[in-house]
PDB file of N, CA and C in Angstrom:
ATOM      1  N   UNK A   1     -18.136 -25.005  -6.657  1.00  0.00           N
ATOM      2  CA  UNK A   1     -18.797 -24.676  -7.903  1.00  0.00           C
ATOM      3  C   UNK A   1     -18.233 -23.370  -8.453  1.00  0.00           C
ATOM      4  N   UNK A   2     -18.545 -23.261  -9.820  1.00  0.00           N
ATOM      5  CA  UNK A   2     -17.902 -21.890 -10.447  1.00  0.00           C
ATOM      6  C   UNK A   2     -19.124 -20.940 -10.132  1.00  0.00           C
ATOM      7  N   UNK A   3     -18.149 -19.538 -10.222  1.00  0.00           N
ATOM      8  CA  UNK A   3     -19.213 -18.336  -9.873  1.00  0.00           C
ATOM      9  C   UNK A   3     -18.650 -17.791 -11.594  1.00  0.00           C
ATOM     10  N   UNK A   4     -19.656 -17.280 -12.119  1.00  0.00           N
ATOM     11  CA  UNK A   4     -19.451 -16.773 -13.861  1.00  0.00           C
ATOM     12  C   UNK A   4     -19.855 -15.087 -13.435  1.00  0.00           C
ATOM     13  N   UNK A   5     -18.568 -14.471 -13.634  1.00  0.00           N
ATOM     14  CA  UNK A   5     -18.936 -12.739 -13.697  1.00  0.00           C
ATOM     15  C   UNK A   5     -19.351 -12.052 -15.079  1.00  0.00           C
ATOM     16  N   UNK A   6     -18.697 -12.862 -15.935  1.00  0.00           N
ATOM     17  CA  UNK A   6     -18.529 -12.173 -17.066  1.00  0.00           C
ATOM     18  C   UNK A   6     -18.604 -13.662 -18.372  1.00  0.00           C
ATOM     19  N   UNK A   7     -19.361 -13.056 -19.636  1.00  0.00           N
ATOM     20  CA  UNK A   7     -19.751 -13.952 -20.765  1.00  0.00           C
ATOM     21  C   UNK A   7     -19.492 -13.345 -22.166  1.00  0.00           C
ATOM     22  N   UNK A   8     -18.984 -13.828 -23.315  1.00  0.00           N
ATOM     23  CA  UNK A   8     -18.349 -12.812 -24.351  1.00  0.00           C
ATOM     24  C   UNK A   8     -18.737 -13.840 -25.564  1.00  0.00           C
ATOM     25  N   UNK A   9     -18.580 -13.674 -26.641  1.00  0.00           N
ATOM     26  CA  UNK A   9     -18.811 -14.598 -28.019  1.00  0.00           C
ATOM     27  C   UNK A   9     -18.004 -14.298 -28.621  1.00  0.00           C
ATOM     28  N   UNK A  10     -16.683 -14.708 -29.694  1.00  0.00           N
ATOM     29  CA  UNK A  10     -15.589 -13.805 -29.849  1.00  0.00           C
ATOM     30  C   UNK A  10     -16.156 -14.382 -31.396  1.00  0.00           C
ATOM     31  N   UNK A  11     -16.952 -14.881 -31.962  1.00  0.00           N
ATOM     32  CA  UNK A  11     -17.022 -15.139 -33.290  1.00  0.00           C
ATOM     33  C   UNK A  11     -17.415 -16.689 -33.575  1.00  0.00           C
ATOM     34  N   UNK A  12     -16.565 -17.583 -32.480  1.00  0.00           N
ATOM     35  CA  UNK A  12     -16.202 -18.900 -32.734  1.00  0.00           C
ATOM     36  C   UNK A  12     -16.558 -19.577 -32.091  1.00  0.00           C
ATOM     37  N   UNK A  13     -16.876 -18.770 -30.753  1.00  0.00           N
ATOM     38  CA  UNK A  13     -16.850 -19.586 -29.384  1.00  0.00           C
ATOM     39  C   UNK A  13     -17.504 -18.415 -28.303  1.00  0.00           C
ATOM     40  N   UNK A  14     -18.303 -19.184 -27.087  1.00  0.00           N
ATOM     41  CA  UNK A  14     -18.744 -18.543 -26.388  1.00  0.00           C
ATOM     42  C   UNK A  14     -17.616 -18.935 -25.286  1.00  0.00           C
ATOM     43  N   UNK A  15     -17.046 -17.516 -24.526  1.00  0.00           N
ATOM     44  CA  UNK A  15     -16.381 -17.660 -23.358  1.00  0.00           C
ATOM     45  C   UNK A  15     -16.859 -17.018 -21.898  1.00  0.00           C
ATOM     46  N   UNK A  16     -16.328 -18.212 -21.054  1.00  0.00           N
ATOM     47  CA  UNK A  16     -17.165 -17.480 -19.420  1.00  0.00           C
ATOM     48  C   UNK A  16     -15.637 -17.019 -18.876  1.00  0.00           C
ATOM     49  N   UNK A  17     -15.738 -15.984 -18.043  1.00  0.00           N
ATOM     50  CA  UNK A  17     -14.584 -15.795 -17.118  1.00  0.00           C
ATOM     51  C   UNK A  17     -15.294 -15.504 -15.830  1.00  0.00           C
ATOM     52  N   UNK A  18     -14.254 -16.412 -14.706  1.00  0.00           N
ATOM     53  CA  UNK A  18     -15.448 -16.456 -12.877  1.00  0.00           C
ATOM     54  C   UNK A  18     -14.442 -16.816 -12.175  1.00  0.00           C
ATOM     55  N   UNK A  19     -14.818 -17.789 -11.289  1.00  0.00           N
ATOM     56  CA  UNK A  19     -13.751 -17.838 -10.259  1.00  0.00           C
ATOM     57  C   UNK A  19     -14.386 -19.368  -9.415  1.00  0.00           C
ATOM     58  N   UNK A  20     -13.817 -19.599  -8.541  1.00  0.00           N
ATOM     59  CA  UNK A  20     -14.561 -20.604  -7.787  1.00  0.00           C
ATOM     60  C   UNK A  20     -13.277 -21.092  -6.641  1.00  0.00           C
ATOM     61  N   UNK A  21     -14.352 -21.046  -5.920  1.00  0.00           N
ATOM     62  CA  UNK A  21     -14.226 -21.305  -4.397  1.00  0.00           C
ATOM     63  C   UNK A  21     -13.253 -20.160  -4.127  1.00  0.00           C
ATOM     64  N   UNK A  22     -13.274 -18.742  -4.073  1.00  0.00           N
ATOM     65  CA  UNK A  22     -12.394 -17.398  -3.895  1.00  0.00           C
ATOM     66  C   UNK A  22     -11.417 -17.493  -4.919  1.00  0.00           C
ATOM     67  N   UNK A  23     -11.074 -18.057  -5.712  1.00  0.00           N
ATOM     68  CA  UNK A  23     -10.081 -18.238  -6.847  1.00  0.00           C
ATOM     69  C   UNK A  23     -10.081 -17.285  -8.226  1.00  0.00           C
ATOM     70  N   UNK A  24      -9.889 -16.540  -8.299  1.00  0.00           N
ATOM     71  CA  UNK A  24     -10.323 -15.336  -9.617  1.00  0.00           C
ATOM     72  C   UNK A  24      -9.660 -16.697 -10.455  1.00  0.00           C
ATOM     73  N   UNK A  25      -9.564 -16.420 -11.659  1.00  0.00           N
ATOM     74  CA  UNK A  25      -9.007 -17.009 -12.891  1.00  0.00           C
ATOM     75  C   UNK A  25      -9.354 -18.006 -13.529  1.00  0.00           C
ATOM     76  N   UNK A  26     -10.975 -18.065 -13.573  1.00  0.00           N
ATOM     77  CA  UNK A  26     -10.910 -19.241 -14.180  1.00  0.00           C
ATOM     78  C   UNK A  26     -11.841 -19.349 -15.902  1.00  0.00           C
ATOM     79  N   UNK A  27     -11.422 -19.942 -16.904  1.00  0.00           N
ATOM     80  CA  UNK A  27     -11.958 -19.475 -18.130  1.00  0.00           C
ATOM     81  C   UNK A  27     -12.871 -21.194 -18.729  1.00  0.00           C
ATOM     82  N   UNK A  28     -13.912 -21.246 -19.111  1.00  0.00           N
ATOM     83  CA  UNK A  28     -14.878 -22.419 -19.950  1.00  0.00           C
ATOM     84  C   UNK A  28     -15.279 -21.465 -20.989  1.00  0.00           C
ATOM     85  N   UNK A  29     -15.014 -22.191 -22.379  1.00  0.00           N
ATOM     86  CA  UNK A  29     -15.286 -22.228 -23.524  1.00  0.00           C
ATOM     87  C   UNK A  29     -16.391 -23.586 -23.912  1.00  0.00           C
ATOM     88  N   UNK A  30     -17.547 -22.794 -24.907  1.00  0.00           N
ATOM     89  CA  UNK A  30     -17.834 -23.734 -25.413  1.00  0.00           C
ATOM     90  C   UNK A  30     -18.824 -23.148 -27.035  1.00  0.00           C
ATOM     91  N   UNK A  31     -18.831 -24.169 -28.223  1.00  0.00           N
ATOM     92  CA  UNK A  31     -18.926 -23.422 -28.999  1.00  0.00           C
ATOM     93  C   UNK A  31     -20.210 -23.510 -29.516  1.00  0.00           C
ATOM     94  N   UNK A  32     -21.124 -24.287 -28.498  1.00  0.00           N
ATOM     95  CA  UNK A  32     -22.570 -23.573 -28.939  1.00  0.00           C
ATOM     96  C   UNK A  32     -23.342 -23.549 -27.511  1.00  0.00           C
ATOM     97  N   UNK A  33     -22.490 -23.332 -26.762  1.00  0.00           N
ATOM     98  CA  UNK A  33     -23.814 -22.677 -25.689  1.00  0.00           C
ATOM     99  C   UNK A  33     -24.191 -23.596 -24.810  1.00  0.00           C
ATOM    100  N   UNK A  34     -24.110 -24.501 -25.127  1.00  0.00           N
ATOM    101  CA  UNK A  34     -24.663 -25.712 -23.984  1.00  0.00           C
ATOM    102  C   UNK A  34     -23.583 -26.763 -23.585  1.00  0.00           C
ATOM    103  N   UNK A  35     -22.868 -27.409 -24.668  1.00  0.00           N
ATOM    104  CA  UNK A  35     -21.322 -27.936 -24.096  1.00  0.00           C
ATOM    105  C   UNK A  35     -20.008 -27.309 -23.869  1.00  0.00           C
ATOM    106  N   UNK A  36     -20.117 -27.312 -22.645  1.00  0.00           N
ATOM    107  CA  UNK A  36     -18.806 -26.181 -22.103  1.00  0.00           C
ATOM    108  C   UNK A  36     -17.172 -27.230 -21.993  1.00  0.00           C
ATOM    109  N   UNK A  37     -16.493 -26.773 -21.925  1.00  0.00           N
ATOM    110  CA  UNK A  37     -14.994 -27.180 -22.128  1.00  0.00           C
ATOM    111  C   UNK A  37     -14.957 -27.280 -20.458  1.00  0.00           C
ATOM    112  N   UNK A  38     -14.008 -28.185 -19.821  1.00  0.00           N
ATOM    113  CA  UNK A  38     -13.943 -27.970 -18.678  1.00  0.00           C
ATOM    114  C   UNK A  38     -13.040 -26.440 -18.481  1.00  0.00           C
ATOM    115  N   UNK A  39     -13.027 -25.953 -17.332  1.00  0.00           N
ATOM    116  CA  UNK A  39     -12.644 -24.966 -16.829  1.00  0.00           C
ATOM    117  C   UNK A  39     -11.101 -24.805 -16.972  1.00  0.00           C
ATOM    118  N   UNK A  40     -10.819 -23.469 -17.176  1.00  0.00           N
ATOM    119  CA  UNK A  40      -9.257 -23.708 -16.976  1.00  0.00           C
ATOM    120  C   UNK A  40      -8.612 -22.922 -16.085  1.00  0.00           C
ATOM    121  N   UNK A  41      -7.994 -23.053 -15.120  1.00  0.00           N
ATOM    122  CA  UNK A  41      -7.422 -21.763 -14.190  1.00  0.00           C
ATOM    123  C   UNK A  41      -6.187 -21.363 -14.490  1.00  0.00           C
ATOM    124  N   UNK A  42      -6.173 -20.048 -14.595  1.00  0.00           N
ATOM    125  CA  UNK A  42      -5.142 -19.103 -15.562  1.00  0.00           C
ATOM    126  C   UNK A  42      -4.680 -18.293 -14.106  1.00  0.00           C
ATOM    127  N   UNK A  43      -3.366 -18.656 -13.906  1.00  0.00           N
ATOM    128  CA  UNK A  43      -2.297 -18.475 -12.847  1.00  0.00           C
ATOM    129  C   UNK A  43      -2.488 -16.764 -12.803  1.00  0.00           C
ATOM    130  N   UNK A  44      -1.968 -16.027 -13.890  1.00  0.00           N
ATOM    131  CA  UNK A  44      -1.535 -15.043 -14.195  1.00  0.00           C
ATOM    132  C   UNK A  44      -3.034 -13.726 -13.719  1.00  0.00           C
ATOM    133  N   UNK A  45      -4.506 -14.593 -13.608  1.00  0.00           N
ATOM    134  CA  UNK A  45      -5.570 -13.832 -13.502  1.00  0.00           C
ATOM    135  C   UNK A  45      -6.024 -14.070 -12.051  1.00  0.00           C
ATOM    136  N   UNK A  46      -5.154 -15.061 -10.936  1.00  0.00           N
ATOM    137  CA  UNK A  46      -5.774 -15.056  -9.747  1.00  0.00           C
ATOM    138  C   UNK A  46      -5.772 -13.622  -9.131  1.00  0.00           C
ATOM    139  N   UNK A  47      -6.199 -13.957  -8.184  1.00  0.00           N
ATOM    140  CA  UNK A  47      -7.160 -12.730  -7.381  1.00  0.00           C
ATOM    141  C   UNK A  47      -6.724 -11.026  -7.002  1.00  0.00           C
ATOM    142  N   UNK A  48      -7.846 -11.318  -8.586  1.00  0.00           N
ATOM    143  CA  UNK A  48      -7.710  -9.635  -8.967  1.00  0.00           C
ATOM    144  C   UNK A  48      -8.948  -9.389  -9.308  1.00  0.00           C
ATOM    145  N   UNK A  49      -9.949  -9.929  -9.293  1.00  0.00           N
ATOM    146  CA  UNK A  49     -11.059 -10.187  -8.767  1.00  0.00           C
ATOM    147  C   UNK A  49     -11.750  -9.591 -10.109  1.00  0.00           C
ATOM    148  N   UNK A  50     -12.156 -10.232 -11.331  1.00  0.00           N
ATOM    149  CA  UNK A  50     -12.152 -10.261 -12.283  1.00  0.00           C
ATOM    150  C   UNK A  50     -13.489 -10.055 -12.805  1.00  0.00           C
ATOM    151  N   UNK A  51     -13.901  -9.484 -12.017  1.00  0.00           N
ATOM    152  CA  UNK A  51     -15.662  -9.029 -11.904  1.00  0.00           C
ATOM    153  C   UNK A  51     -16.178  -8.303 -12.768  1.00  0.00           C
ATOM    154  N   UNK A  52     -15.394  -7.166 -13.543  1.00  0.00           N
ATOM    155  CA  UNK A  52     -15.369  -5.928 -14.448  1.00  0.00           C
ATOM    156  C   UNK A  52     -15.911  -5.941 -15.588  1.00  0.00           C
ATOM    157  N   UNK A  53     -15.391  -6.464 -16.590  1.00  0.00           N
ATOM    158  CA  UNK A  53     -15.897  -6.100 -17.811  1.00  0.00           C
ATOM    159  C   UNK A  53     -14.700  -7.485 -18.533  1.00  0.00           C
ATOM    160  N   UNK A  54     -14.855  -7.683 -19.839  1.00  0.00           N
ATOM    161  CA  UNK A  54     -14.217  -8.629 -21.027  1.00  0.00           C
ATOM    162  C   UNK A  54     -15.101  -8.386 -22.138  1.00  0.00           C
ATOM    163  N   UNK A  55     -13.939  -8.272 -23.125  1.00  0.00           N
ATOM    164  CA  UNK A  55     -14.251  -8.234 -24.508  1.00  0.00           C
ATOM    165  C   UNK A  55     -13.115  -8.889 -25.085  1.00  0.00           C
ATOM    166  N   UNK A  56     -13.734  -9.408 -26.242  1.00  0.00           N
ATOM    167  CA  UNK A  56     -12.403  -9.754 -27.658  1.00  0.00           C
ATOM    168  C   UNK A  56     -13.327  -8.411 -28.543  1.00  0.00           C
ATOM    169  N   UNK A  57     -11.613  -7.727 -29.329  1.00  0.00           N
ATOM    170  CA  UNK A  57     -12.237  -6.729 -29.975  1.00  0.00           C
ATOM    171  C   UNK A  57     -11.567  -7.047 -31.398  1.00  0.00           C
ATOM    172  N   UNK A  58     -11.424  -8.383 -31.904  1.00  0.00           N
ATOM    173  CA  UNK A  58     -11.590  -9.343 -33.025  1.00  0.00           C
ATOM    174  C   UNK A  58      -9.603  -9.743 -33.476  1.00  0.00           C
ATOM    175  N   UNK A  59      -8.664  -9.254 -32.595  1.00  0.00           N
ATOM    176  CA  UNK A  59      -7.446  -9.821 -32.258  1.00  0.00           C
ATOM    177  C   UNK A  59      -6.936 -10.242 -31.114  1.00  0.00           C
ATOM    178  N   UNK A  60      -7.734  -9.730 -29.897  1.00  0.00           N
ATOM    179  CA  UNK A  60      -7.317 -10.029 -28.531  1.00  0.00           C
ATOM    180  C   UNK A  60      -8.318  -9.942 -27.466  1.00  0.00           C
ATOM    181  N   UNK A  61      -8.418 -11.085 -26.077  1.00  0.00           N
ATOM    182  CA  UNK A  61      -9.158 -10.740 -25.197  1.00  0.00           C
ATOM    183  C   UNK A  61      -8.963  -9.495 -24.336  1.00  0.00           C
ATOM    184  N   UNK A  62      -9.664  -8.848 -23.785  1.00  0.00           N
ATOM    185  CA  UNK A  62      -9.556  -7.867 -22.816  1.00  0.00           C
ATOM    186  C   UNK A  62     -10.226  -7.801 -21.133  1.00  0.00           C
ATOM    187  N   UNK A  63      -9.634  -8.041 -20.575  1.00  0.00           N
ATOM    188  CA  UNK A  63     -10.097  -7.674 -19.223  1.00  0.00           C
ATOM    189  C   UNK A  63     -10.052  -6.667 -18.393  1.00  0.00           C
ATOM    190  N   UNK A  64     -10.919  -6.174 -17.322  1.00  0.00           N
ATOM    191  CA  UNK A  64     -10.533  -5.230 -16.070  1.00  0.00           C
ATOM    192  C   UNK A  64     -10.985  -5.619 -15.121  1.00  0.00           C
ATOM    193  N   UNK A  65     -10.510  -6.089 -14.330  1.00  0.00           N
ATOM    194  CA  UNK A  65     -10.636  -6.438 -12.963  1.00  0.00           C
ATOM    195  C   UNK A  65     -11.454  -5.317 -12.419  1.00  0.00           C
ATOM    196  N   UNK A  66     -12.305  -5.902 -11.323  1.00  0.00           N
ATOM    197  CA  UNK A  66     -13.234  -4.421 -10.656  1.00  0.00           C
ATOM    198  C   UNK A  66     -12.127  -3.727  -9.376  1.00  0.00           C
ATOM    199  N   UNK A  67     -11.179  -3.841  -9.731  1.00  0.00           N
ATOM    200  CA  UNK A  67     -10.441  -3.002  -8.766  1.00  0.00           C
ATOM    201  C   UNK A  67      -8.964  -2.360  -9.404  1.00  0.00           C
ATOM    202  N   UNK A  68      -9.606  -2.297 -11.548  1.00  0.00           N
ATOM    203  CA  UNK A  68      -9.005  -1.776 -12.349  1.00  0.00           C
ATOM    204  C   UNK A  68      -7.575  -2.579 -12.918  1.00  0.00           C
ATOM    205  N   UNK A  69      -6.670  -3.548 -12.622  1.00  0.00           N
ATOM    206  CA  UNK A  69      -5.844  -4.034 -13.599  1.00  0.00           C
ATOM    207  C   UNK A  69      -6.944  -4.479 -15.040  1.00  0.00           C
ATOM    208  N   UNK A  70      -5.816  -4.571 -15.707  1.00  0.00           N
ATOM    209  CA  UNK A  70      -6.005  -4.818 -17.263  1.00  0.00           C
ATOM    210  C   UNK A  70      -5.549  -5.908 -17.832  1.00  0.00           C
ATOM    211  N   UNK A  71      -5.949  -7.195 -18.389  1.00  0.00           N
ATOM    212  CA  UNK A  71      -5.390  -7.993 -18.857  1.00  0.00           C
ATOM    213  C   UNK A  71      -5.815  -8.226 -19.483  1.00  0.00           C
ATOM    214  N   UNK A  72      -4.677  -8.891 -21.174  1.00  0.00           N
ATOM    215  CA  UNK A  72      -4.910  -9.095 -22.346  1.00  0.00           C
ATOM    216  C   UNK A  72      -4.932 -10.661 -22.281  1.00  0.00           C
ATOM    217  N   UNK A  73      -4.813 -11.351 -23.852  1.00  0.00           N
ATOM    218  CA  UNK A  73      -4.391 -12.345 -24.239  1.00  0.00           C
ATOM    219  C   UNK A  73      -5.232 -12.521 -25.628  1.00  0.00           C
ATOM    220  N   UNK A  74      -4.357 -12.841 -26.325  1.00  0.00           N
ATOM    221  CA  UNK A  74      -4.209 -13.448 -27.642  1.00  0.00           C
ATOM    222  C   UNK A  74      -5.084 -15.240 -28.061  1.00  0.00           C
ATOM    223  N   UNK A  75      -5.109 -15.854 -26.476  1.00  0.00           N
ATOM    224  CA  UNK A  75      -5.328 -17.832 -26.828  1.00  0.00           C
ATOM    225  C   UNK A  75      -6.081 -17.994 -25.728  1.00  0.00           C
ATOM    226  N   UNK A  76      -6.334 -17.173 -24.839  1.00  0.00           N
ATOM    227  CA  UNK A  76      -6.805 -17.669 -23.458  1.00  0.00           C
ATOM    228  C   UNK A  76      -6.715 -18.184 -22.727  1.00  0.00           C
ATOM    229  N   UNK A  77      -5.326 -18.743 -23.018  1.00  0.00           N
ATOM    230  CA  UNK A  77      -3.988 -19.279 -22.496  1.00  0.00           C
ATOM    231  C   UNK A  77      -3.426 -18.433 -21.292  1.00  0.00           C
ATOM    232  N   UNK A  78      -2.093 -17.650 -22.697  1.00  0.00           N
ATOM    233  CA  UNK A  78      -1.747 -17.128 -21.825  1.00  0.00           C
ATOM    234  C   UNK A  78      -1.951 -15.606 -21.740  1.00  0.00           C
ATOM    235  N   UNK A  79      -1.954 -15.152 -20.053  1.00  0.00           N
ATOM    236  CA  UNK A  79      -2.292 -13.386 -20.155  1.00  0.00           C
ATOM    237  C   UNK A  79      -0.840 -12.719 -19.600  1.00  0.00           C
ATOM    238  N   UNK A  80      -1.387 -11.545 -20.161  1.00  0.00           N
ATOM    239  CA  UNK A  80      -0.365 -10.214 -19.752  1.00  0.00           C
ATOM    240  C   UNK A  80      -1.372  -9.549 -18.511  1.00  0.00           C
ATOM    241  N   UNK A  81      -0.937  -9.236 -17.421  1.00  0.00           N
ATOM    242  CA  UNK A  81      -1.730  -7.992 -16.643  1.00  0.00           C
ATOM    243  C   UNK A  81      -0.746  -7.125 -16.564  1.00  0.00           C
ATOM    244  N   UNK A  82      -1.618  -6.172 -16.428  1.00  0.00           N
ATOM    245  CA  UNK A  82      -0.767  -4.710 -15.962  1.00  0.00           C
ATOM    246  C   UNK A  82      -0.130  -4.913 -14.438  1.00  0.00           C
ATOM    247  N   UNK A  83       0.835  -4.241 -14.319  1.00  0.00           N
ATOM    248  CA  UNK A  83       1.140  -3.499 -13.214  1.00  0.00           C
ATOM    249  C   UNK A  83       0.844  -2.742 -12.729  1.00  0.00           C
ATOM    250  N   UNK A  84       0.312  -1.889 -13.088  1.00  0.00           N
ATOM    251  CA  UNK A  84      -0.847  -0.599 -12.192  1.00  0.00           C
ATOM    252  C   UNK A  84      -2.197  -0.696 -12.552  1.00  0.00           C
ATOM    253  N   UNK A  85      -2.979  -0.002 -12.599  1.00  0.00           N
ATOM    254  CA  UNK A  85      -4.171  -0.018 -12.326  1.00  0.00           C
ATOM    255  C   UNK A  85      -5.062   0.968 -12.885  1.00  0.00           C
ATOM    256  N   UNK A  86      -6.410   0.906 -13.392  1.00  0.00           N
ATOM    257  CA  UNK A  86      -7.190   2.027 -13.256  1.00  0.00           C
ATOM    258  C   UNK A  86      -7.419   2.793 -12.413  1.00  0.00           C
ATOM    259  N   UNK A  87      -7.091   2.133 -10.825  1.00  0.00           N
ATOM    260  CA  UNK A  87      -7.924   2.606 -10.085  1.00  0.00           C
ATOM    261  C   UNK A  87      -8.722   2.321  -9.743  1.00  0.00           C
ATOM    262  N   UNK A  88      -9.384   2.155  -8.340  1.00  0.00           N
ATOM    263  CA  UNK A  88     -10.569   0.908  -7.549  1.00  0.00           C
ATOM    264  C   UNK A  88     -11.613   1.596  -7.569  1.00  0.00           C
ATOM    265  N   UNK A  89     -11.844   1.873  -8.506  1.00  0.00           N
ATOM    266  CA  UNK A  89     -13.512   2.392  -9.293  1.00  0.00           C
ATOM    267  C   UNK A  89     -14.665   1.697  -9.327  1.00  0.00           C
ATOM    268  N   UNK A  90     -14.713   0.525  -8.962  1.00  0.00           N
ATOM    269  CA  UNK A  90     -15.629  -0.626  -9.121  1.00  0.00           C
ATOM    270  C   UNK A  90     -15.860  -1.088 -10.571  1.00  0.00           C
ATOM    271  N   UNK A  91     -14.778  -1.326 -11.838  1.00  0.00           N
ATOM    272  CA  UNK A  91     -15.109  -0.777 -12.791  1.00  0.00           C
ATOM    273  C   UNK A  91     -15.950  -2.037 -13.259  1.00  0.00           C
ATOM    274  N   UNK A  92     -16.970  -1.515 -14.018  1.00  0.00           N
ATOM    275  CA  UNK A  92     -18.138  -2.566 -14.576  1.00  0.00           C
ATOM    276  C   UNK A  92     -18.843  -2.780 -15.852  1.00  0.00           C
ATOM    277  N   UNK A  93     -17.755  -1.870 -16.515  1.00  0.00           N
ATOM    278  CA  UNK A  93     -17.960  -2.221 -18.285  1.00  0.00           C
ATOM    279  C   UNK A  93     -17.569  -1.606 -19.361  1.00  0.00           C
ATOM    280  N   UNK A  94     -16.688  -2.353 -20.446  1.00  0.00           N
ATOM    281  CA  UNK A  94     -16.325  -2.018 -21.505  1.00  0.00           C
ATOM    282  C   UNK A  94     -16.492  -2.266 -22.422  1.00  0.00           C
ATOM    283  N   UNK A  95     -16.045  -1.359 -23.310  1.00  0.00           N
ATOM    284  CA  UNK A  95     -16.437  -1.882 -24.636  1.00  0.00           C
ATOM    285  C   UNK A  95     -15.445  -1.191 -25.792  1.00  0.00           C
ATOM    286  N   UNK A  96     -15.566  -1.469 -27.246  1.00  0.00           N
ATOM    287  CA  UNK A  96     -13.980  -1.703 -28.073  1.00  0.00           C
ATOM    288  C   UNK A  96     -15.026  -0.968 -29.162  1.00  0.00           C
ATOM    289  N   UNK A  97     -14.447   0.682 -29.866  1.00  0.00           N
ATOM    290  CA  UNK A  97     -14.649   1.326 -30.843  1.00  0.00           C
ATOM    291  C   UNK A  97     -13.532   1.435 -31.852  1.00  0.00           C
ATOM    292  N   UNK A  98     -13.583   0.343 -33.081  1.00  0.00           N
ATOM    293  CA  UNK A  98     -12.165   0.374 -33.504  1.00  0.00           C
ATOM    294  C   UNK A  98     -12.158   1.773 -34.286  1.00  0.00           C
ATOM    295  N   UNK A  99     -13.123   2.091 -34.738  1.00  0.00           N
ATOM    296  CA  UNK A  99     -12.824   3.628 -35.299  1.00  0.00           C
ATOM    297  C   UNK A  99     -12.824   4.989 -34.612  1.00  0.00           C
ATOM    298  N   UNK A 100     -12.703   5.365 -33.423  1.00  0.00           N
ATOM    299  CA  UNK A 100     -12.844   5.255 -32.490  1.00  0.00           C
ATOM    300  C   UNK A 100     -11.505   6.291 -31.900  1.00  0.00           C
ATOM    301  N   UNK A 101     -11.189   7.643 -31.498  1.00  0.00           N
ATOM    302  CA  UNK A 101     -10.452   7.960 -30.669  1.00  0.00           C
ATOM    303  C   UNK A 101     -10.076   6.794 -29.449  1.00  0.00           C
ATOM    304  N   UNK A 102     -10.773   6.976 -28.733  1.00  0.00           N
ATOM    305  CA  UNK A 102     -10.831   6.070 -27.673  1.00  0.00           C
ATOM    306  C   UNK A 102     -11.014   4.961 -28.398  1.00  0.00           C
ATOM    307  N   UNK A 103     -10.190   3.682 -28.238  1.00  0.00           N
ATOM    308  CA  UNK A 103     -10.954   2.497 -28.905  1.00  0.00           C
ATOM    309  C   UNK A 103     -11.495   1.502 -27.542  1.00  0.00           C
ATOM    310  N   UNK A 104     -10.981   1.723 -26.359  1.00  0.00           N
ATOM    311  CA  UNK A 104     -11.458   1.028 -25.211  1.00  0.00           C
ATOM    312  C   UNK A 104     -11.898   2.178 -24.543  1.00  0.00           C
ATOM    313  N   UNK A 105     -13.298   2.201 -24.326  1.00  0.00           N
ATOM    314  CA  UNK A 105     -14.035   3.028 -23.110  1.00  0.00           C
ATOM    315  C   UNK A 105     -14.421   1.792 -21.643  1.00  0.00           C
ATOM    316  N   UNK A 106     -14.075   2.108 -20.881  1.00  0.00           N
ATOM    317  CA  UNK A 106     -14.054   1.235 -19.374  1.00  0.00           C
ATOM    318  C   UNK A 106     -15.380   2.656 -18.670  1.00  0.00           C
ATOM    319  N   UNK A 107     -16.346   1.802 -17.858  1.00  0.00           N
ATOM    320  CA  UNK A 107     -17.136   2.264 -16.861  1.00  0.00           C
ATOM    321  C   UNK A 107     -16.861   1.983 -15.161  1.00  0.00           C
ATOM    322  N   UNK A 108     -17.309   3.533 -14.556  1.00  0.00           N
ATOM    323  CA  UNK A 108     -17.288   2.372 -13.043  1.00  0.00           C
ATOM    324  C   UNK A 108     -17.668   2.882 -12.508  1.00  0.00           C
ATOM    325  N   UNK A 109     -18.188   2.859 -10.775  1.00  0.00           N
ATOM    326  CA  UNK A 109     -18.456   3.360  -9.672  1.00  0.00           C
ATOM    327  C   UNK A 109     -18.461   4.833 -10.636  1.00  0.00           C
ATOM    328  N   UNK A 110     -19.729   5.976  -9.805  1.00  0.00           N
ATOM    329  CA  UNK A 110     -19.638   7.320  -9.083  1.00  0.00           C
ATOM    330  C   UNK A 110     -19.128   8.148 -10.241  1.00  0.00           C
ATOM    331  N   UNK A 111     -19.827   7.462 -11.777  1.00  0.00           N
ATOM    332  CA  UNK A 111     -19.566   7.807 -13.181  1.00  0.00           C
ATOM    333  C   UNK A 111     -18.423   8.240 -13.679  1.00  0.00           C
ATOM    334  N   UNK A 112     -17.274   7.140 -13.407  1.00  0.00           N
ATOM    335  CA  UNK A 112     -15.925   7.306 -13.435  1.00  0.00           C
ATOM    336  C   UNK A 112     -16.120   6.454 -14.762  1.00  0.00           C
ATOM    337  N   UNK A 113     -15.116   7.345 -15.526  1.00  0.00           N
ATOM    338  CA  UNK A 113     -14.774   6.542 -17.319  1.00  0.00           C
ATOM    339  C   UNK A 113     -13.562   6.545 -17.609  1.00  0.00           C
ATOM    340  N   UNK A 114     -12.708   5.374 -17.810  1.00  0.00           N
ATOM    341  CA  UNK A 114     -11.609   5.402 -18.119  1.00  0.00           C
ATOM    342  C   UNK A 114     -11.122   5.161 -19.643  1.00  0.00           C
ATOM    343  N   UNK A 115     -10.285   5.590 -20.137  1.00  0.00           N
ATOM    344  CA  UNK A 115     -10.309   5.423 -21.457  1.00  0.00           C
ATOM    345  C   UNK A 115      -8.778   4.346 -21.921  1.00  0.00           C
TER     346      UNK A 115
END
């Protein structure tokens, strides 16, 4: 069965990101809430343990893994992750200020803020 960490609404569509059976990467869309798309597992998001935080901040998805990589995407298709890291902060939530010095503020563990 799927485990759901994280839930987002990007305008159009409600999206889950979870994992199942130890598998990080897996994404269901659906666009009113009750009929979900089957699942899709996204190669590029396995286990990085995807627990953290997601937003669309109205051109692109955003992720942080709770042990700090970063991954984008444009379709929910396909993602970019980083190569390094925030840092294993436990991080557990963000959010997108487009006017905004900071336009991504990230939370985590032991009141660590990443920007």
């Amino acid at each position: 069965s799927y485990q759901w960490w994280n839930a987002l609404y990007d305008g159009t569509q409600f999206v889950l990101l979870g994992y199942q059976f130890s598998e990080d990467g897996y994404i269901s869309t659906s666009t009113d809430g009750r009929t979900w798309e089957t699942s899709s597992y996204i190669d590029a998001l396995k286990q990085k343990e995807w627990r953290g935080c997601f937003i669309y901040d109205g051109s692109q998805y955003m992720a942080i893994s709770y042990n700090g990589y970063i991954a984008t995407s444009t379709d929910l298709e396909t993602w970019t992750v980083s190569s390094s890291t925030l840092g294993s902060n436990s991080w557990r939530g963000l959010t997108y200020a487009p006017n905004n010095t900071y336009k991504y503020i990230a939370i985590g563990n032991e009141g660590r803020i990443g920007y």
